[in-house]
PDB file of N, CA and C in Angstrom:
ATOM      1  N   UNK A   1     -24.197  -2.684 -10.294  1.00  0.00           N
ATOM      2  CA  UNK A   1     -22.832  -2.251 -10.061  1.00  0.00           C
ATOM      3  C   UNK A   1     -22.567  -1.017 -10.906  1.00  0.00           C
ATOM      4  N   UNK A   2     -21.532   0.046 -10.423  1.00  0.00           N
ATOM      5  CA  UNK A   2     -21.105   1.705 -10.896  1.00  0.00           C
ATOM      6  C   UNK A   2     -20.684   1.132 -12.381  1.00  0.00           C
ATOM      7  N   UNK A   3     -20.712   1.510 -13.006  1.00  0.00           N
ATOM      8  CA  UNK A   3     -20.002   1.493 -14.458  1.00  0.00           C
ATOM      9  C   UNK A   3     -18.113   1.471 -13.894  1.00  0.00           C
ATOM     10  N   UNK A   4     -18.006   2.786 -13.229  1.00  0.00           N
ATOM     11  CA  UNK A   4     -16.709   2.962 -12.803  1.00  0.00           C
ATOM     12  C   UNK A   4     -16.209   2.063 -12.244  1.00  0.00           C
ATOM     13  N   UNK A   5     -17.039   1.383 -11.040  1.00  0.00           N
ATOM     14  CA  UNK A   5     -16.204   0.159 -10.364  1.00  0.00           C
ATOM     15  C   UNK A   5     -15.894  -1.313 -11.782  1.00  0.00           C
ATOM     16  N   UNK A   6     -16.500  -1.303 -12.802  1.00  0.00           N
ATOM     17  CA  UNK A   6     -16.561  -2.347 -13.618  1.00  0.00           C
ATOM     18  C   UNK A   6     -15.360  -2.035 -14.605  1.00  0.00           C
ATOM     19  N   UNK A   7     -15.315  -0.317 -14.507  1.00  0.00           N
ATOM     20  CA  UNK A   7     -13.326  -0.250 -15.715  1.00  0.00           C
ATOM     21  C   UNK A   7     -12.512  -0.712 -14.552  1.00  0.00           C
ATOM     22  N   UNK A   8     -12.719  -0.269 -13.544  1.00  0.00           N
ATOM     23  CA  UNK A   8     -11.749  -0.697 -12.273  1.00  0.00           C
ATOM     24  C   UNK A   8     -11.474  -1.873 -11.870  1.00  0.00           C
ATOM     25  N   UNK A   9     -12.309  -2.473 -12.026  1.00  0.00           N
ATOM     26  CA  UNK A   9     -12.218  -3.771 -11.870  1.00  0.00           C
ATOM     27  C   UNK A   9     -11.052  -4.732 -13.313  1.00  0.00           C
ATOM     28  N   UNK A  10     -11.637  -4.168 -14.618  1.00  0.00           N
ATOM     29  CA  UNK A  10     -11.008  -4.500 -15.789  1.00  0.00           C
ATOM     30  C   UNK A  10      -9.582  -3.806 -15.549  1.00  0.00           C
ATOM     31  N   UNK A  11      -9.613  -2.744 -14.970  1.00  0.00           N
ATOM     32  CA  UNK A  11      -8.026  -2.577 -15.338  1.00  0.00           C
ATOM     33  C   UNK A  11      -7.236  -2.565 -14.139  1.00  0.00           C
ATOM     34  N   UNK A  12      -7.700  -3.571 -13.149  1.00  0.00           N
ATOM     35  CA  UNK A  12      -6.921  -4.178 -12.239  1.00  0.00           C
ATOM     36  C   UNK A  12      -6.641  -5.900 -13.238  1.00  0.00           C
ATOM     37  N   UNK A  13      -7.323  -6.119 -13.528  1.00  0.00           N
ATOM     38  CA  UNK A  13      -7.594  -7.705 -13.774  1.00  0.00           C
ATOM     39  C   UNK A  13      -6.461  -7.691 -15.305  1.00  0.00           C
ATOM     40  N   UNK A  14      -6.553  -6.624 -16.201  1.00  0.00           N
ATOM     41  CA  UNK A  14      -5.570  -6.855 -17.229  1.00  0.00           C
ATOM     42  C   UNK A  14      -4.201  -6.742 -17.182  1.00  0.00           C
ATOM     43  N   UNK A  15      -3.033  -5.946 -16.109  1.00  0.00           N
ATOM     44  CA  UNK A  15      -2.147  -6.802 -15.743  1.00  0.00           C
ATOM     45  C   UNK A  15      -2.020  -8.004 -15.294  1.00  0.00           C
ATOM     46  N   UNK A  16      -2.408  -8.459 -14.684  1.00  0.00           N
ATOM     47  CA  UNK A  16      -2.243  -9.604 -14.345  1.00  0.00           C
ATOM     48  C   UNK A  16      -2.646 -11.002 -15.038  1.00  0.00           C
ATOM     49  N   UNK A  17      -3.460 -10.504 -16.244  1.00  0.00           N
ATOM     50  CA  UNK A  17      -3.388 -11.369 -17.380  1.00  0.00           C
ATOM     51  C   UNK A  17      -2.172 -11.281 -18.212  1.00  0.00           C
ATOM     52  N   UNK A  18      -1.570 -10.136 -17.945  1.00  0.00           N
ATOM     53  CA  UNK A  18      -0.914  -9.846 -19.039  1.00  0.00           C
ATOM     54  C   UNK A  18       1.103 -10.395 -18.361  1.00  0.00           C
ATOM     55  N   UNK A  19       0.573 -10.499 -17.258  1.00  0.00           N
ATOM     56  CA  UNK A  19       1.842 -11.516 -15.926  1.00  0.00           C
ATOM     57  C   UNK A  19       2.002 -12.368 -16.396  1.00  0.00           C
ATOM     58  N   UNK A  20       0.412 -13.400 -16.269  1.00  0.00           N
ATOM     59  CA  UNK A  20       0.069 -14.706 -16.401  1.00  0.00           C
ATOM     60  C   UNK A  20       0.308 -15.529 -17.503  1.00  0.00           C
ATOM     61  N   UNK A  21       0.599 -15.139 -18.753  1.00  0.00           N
ATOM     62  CA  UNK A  21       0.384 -15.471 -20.065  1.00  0.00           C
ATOM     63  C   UNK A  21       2.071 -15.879 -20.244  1.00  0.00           C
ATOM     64  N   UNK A  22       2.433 -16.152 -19.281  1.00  0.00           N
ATOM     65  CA  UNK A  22       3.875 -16.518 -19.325  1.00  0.00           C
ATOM     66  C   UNK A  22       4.645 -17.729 -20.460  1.00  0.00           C
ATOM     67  N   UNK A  23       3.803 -18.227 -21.227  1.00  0.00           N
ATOM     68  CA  UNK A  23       4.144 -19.365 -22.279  1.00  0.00           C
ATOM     69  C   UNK A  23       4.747 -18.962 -23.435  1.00  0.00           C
ATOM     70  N   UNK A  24       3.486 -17.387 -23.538  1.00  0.00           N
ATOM     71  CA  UNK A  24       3.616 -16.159 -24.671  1.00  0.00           C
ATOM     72  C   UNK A  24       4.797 -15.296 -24.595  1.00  0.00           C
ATOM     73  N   UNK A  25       5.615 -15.451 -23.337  1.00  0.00           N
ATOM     74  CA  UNK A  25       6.684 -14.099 -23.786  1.00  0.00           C
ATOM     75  C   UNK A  25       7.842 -14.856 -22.762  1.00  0.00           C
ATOM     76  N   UNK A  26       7.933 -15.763 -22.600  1.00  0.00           N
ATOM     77  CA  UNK A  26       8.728 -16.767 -22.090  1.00  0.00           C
ATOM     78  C   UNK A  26       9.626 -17.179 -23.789  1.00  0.00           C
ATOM     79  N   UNK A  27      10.242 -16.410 -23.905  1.00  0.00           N
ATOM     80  CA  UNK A  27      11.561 -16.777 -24.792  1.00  0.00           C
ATOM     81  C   UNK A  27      12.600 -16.070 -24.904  1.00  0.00           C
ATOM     82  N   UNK A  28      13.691 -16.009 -25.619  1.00  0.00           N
ATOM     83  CA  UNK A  28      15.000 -15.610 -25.850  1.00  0.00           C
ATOM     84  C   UNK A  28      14.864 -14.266 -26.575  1.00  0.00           C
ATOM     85  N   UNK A  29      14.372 -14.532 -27.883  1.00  0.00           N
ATOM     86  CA  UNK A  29      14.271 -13.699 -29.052  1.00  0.00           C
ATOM     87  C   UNK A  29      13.365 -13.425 -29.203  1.00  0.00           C
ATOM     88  N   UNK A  30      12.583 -11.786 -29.474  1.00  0.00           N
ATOM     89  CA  UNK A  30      13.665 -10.889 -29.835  1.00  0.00           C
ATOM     90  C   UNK A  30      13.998 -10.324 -28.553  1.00  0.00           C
ATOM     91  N   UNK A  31      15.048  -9.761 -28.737  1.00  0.00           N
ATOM     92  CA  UNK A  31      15.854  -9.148 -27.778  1.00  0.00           C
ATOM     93  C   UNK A  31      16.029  -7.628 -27.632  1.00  0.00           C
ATOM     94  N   UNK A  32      16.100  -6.525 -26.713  1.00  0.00           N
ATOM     95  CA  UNK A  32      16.247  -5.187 -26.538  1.00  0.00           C
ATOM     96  C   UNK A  32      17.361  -5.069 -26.024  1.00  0.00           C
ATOM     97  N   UNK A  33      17.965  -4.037 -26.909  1.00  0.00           N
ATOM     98  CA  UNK A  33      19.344  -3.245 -25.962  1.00  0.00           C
ATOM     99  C   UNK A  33      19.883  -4.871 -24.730  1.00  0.00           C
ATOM    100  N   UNK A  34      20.065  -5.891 -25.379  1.00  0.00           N
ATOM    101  CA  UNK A  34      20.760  -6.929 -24.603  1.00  0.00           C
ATOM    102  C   UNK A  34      19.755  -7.748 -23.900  1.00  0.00           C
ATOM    103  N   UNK A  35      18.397  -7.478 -23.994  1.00  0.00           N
ATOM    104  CA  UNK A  35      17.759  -8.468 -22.863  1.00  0.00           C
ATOM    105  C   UNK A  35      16.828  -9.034 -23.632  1.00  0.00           C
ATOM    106  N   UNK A  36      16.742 -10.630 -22.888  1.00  0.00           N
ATOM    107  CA  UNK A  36      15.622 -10.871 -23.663  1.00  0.00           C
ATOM    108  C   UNK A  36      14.399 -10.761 -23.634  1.00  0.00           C
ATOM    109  N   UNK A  37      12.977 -11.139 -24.644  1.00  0.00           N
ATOM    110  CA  UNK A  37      12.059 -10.769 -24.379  1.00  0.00           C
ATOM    111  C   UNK A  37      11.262 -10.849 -23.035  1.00  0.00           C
ATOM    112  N   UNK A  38      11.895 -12.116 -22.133  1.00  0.00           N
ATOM    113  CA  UNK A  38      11.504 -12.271 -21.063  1.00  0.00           C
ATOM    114  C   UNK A  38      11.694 -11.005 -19.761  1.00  0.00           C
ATOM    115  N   UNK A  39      12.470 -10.588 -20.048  1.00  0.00           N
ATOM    116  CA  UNK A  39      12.809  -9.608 -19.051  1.00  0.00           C
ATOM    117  C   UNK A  39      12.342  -7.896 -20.025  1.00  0.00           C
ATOM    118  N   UNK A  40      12.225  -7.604 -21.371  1.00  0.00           N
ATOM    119  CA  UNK A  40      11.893  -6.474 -21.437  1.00  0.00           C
ATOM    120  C   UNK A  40      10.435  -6.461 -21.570  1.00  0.00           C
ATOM    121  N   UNK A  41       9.928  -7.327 -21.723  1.00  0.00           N
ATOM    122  CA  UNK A  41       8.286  -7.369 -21.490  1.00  0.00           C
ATOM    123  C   UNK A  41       7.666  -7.132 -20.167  1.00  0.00           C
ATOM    124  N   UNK A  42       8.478  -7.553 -19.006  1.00  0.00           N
ATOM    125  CA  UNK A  42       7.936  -7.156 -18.075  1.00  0.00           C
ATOM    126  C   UNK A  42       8.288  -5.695 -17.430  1.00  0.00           C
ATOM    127  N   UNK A  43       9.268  -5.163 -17.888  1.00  0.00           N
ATOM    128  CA  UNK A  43       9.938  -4.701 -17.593  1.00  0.00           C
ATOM    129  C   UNK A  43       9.224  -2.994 -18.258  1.00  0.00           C
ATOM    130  N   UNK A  44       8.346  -3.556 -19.450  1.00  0.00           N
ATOM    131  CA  UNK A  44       7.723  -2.890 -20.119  1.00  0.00           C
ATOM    132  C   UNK A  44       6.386  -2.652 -19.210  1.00  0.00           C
ATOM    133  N   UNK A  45       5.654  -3.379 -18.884  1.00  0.00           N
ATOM    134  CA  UNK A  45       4.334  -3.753 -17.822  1.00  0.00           C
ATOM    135  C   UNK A  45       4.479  -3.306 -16.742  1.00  0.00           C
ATOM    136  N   UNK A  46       5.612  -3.120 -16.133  1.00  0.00           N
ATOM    137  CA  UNK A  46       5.716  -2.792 -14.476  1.00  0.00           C
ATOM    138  C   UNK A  46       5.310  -0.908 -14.978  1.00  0.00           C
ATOM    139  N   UNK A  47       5.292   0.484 -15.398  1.00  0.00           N
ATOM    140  CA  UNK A  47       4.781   1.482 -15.723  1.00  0.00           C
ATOM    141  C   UNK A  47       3.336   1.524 -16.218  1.00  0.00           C
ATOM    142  N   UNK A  48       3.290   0.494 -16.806  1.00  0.00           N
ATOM    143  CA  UNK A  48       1.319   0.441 -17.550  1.00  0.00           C
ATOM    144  C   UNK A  48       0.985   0.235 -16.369  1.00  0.00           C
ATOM    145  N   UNK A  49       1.322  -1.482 -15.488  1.00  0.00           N
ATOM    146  CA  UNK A  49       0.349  -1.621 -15.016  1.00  0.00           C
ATOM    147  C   UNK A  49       0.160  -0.603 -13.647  1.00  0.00           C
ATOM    148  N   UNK A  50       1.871  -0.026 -13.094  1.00  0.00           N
ATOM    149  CA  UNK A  50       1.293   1.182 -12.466  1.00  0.00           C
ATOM    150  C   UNK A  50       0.103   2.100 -12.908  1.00  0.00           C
ATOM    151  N   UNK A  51       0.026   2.262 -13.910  1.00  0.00           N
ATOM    152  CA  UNK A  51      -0.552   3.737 -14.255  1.00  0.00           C
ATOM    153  C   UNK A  51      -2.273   2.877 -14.143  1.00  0.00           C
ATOM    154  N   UNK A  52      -2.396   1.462 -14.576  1.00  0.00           N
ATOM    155  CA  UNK A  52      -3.962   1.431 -14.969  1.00  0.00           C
ATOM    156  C   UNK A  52      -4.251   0.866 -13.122  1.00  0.00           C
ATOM    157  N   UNK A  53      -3.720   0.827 -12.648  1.00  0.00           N
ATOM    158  CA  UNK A  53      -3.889   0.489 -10.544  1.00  0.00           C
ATOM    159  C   UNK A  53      -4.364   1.897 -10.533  1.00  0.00           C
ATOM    160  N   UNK A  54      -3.036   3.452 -10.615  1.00  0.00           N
ATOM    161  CA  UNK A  54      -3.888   4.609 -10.466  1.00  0.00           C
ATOM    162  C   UNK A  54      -5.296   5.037 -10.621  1.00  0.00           C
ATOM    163  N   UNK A  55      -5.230   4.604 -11.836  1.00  0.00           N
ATOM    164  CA  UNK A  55      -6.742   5.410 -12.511  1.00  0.00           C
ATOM    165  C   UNK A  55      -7.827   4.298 -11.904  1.00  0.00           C
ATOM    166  N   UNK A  56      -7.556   3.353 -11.674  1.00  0.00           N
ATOM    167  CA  UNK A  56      -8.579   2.062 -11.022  1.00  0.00           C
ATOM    168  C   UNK A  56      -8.156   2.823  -9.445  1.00  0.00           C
ATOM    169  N   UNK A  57      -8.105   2.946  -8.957  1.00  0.00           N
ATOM    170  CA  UNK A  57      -7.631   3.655  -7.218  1.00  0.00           C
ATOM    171  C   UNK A  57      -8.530   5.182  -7.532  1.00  0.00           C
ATOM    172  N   UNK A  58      -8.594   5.911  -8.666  1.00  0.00           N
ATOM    173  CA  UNK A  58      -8.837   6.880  -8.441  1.00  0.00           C
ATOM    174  C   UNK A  58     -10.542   7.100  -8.954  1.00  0.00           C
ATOM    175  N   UNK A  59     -10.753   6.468  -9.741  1.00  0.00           N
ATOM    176  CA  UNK A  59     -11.915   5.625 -10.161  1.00  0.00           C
ATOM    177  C   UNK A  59     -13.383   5.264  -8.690  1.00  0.00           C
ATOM    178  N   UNK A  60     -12.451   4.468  -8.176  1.00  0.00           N
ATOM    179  CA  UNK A  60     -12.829   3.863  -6.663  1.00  0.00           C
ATOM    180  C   UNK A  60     -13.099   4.748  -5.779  1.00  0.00           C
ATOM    181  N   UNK A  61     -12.179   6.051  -5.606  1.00  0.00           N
ATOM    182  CA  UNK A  61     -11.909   6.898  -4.884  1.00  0.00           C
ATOM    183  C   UNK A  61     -13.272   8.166  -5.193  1.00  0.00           C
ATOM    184  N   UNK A  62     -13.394   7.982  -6.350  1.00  0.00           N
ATOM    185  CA  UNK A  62     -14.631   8.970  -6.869  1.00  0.00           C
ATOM    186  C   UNK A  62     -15.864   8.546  -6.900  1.00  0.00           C
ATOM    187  N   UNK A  63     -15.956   7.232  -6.403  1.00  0.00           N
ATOM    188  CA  UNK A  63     -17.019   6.421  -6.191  1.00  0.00           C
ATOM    189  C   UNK A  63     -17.548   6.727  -4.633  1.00  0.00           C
ATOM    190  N   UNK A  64     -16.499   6.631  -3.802  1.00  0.00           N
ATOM    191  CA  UNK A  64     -16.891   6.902  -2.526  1.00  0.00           C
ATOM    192  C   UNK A  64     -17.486   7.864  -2.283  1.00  0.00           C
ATOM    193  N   UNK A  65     -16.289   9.129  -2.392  1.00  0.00           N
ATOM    194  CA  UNK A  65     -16.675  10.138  -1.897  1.00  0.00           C
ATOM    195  C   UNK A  65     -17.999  10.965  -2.350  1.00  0.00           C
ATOM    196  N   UNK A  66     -18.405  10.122  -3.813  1.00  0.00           N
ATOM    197  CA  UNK A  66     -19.942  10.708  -4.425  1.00  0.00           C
ATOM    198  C   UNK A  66     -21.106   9.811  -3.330  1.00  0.00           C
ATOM    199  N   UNK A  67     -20.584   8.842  -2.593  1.00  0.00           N
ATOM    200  CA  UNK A  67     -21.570   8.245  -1.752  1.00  0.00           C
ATOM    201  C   UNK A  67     -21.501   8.508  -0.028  1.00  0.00           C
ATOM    202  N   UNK A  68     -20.600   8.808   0.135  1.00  0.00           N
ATOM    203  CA  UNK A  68     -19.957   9.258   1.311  1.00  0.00           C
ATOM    204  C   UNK A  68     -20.712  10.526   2.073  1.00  0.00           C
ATOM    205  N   UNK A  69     -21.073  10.277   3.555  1.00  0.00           N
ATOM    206  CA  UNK A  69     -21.752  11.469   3.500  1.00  0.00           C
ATOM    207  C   UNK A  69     -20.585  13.062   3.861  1.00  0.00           C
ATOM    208  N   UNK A  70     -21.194  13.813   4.211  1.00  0.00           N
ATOM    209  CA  UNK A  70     -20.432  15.101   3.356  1.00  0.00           C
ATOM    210  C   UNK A  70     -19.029  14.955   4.991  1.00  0.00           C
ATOM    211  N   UNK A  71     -19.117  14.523   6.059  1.00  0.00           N
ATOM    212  CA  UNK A  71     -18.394  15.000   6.925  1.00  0.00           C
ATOM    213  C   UNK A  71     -18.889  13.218   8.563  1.00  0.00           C
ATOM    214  N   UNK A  72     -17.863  12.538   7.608  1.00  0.00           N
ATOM    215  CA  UNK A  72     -18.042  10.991   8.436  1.00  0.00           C
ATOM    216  C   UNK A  72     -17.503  11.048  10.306  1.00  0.00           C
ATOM    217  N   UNK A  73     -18.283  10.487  10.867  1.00  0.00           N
ATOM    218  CA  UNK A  73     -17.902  10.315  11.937  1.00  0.00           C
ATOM    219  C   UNK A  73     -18.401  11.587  13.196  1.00  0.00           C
ATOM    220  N   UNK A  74     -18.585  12.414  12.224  1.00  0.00           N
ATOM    221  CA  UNK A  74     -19.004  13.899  13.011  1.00  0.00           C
ATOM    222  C   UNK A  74     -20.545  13.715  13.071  1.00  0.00           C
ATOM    223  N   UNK A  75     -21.304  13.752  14.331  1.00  0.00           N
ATOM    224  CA  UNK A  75     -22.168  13.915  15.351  1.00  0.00           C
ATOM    225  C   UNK A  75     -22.987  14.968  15.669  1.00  0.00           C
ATOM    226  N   UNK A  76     -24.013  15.591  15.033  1.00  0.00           N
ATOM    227  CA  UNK A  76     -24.337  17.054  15.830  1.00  0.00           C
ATOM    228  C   UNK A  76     -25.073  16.261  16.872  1.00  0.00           C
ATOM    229  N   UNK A  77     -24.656  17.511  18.053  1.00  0.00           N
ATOM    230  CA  UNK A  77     -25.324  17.163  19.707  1.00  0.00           C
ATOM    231  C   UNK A  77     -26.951  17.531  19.841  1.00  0.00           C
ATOM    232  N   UNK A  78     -27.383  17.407  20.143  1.00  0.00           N
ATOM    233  CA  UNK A  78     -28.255  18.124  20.544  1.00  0.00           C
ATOM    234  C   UNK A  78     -27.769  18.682  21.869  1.00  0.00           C
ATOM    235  N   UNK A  79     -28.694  20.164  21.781  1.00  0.00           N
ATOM    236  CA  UNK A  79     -28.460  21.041  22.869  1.00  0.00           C
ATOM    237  C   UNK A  79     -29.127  21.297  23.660  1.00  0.00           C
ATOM    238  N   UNK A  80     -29.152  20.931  25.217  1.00  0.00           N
ATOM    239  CA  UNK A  80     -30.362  20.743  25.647  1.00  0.00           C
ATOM    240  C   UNK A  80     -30.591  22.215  26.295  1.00  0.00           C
ATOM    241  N   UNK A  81     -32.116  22.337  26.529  1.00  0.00           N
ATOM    242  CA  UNK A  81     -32.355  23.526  26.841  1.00  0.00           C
ATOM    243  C   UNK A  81     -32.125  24.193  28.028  1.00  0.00           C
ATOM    244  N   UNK A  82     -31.755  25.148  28.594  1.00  0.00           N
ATOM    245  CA  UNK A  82     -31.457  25.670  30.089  1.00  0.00           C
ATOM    246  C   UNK A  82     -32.776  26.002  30.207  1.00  0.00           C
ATOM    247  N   UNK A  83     -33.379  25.874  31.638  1.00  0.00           N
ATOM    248  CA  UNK A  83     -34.222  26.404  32.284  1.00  0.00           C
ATOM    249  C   UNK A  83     -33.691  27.758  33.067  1.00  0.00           C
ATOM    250  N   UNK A  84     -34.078  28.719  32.246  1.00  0.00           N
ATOM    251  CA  UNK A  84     -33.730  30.008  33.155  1.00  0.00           C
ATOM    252  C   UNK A  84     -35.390  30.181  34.084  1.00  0.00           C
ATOM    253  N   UNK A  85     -34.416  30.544  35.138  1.00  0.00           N
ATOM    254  CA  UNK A  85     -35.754  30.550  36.480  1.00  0.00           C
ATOM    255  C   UNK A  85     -35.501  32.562  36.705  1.00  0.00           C
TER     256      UNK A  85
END
């Protein structure tokens, strides 16, 4: 497996640990500008974990196109020969 697909993989998989762990930030206190930790923690995560999906999407994306051949789906014909008489 790419090295690249294996951060990609890790930094799809660490939000969603970081969702999951709900025991850990499931409380009242401390609190931000009025909210509690329950709501500014995630609230904090919804921008990271955008940003680490990007770079895992773009990661992926640089994987392909280094394997990809140069121009997909396109066909050269062969041309068959005319018989000039």
């Amino acid at each position: 497996m790419d090295n690249k697909k294996v951060v990609a993989a890790i930094l799809i998989i660490i939000p969603f640990v970081a969702y999951f762990i709900l025991p850990a930030y499931n409380a009242q206190y401390p609190e931000a500008f009025g909210l509690p930790l329950f709501y500014w923690y995630q609230i904090i995560w919804l921008p990271i974990s955008g940003i680490m999906f990007y770079i895992a999407a773009v990661l992926i994306d640089m994987g392909r196109k280094r394997t990809a051949p140069s121009q997909p789906g396109v066909h050269r014909r062969r041309r068959r020969k005319s018989s000039k008489r």
